[in-house]
Protein backbone atom coordinates (compact mmCIF):
# COMPACT_ATOMS: atom_id res chain seq x y z
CA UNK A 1 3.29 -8.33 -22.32
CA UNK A 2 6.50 -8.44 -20.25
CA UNK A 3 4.77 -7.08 -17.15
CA UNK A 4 7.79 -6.45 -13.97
CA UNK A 5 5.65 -5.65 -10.43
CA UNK A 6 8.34 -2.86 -8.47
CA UNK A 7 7.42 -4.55 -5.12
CA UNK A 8 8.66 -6.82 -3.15
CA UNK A 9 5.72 -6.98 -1.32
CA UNK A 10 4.45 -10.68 -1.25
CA UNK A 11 0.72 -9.21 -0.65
CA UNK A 12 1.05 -7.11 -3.68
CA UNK A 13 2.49 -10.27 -5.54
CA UNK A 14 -0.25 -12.62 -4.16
CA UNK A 15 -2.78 -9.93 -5.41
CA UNK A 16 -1.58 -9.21 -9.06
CA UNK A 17 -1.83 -13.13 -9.39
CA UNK A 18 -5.42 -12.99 -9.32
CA UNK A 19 -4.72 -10.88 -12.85
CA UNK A 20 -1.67 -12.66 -14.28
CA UNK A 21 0.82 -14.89 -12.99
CA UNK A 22 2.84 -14.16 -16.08
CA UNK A 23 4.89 -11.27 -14.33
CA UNK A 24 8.80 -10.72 -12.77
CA UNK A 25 9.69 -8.85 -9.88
CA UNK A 26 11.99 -5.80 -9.33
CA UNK A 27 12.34 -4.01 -6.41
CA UNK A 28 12.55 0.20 -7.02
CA UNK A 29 15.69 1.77 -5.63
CA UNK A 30 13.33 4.66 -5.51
CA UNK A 31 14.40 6.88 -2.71
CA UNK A 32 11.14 8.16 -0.95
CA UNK A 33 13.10 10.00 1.63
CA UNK A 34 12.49 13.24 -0.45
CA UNK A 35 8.93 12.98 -1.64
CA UNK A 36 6.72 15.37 -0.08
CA UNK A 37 2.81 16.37 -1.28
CA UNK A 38 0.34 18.36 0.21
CA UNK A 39 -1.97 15.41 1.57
CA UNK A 40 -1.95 11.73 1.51
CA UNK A 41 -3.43 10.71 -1.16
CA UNK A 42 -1.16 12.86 -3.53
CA UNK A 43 1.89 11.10 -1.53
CA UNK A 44 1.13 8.23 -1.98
CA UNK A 45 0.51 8.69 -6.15
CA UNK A 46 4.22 10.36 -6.25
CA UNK A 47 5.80 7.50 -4.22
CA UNK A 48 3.74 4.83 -6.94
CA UNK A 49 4.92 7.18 -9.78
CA UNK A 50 8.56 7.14 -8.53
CA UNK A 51 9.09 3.50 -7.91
CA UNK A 52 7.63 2.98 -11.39
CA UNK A 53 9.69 5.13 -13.08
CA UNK A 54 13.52 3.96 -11.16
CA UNK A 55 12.33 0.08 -12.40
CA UNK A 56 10.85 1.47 -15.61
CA UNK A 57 14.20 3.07 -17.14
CA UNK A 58 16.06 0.66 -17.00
CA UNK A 59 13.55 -2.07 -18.37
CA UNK A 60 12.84 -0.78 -21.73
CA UNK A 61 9.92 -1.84 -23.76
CA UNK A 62 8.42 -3.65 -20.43
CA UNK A 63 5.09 -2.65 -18.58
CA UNK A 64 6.14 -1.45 -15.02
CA UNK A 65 3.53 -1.64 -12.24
CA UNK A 66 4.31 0.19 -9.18
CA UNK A 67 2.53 1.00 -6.08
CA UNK A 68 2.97 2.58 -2.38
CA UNK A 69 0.35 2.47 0.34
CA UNK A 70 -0.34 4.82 3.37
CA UNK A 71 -2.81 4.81 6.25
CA UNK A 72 -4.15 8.50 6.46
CA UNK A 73 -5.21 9.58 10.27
CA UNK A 74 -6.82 13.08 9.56
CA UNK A 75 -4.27 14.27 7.10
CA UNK A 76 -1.06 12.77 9.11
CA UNK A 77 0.84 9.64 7.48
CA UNK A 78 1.28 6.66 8.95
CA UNK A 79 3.73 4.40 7.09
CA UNK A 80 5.46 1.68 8.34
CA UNK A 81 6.22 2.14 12.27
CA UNK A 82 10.11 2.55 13.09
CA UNK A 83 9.73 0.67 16.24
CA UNK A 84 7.36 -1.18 18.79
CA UNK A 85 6.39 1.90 20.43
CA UNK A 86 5.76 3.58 17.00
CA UNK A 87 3.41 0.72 16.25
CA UNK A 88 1.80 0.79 19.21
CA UNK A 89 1.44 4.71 19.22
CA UNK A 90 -0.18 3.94 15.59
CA UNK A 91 -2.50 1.17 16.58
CA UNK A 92 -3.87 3.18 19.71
CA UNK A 93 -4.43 6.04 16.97
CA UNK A 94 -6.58 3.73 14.94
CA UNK A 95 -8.58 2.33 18.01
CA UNK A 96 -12.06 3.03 17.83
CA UNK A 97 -11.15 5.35 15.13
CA UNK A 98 -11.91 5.76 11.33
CA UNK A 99 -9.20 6.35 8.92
CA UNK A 100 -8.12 6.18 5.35
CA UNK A 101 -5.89 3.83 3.84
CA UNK A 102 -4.79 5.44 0.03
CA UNK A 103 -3.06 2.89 -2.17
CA UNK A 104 -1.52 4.69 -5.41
CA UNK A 105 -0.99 2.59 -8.54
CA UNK A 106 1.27 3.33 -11.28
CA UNK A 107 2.06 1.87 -14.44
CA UNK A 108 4.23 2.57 -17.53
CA UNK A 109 5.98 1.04 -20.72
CA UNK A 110 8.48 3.87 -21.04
CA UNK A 111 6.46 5.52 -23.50
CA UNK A 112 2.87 6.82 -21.60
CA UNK A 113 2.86 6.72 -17.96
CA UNK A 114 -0.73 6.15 -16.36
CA UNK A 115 -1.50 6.40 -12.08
CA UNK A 116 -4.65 6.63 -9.94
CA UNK A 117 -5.23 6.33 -5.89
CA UNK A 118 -7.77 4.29 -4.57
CA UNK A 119 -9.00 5.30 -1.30
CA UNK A 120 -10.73 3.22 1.09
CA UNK A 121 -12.54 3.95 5.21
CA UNK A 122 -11.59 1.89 7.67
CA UNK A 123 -13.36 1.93 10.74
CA UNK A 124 -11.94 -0.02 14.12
CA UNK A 125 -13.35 -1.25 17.28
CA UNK A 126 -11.72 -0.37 20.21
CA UNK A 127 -8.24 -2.07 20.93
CA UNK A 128 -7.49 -3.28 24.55
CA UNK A 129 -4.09 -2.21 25.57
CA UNK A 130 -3.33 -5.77 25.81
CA UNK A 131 -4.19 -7.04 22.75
CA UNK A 132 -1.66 -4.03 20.79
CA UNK A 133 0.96 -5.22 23.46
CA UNK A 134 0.07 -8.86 22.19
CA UNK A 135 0.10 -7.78 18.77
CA UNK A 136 3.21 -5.69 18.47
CA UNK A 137 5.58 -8.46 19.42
CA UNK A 138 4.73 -10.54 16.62
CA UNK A 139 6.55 -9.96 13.38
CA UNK A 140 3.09 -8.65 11.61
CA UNK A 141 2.97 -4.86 12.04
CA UNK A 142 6.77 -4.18 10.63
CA UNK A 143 6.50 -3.90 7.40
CA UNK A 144 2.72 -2.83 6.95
CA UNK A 145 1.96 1.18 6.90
CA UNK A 146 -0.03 1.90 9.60
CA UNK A 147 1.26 -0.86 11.64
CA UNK A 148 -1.32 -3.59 10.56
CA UNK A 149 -2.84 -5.68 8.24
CA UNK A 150 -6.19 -6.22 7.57
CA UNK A 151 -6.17 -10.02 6.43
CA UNK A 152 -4.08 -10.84 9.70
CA UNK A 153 -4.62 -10.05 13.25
CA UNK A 154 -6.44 -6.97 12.59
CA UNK A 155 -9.51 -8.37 11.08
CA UNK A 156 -10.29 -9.03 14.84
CA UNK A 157 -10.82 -4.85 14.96
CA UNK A 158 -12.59 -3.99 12.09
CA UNK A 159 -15.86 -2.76 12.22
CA UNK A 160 -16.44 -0.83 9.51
CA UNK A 161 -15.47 -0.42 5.52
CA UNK A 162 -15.92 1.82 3.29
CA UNK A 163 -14.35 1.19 -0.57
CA UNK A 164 -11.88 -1.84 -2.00
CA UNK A 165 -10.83 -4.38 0.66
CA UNK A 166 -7.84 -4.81 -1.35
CA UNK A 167 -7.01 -1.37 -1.72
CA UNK A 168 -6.33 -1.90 2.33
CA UNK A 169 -4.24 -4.55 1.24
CA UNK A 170 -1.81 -2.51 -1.03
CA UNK A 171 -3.00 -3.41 -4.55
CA UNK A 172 -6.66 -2.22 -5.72
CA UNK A 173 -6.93 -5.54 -8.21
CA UNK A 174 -10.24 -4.78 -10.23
CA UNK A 175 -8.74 -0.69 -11.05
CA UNK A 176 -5.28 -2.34 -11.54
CA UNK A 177 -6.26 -4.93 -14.22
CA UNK A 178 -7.91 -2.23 -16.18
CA UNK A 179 -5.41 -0.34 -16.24
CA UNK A 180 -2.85 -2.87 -17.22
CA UNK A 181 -5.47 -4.02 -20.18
CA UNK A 182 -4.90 -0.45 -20.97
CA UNK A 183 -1.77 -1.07 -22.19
């Protein structure tokens, strides 16, 4: 199978390793800017669908994995933060909160076209002030929706979860690989 992962995620690359390490990389020129659903979850399967399906045309005969991830605070999306104060106006969100983190999955070989979200809870403690200070002028939060990740820094705040740590992570691995041995 030639398999191409449209991510340039390294956690999503780290993740479908655990399945195959038999696999390329192509980033989708997929412009999300548009994309609009009414909730989350169905977001977050168009955005996986559509960075598929840019890589996927012009890689014939290929399976295409793509995937998009989104941190869901009562129906509002939190993707990556735009600046420090959008990350910290995130993280004090999530503090001593419970939210959802959605992670769609698509994947195609130009001919069928299968996608599913996995949906996770996330509960945190409560985050001193001085710790999202501490933690928003490190490089971590930038390029993570919902300014964090859960196998960095912010496993110091979790108290509770509720589905696939992974999912949290941006690939769902177990739901993934049967869906790739699908096809």
């Amino acid at each position: 199978m030639n398999l191409i992962l449209a991510s340039g995620s390294p956690r999503r690359k780290e993740l479908l390793s655990l399945y195959t390490t038999d696999f390329t990389i192509c980033v989708s020129d997929f412009d999300e800017n548009g994309v609009t659903a009414p909730t989350p979850a169905q977001l977050v399967e168009k955005l996986a669908r559509g960075k598929c399906l840019a890589v996927a045309k012009d890689h014939p005969g290929a399976v295409v994995l793509g995937c998009d991830t989104v941190v869901d605070v009562g129906g509002e999306v939190f993707g990556k933060p735009h600046s420090v104060e959008d990350a910290k106006r995130m993280l004090r969100a999530l503090s001593g909160a419970t939210h959802e983190v959605h992670t769609g999955v698509c994947v195609s070989d130009g001919v069928r076209t299968e996608s599913f979200v996995d949906s996770c809870k996330v509960t945190f403690f409560p985050i001193p002030e001085g710790e999202i200070d501490a933690y928003t002028a490190t490089k971590e939060p930038y390029d993570k929706a919902g300014a964090y990740a859960i196998q960095g820094r912010a496993a110091l705040w979790l108290d509770q979860l509720e589905g696939d740590y992974y999912t949290i992570m941006g690939l769902p691995v177990s739901r993934t690989a049967r869906l790739l041995n699908r096809f």
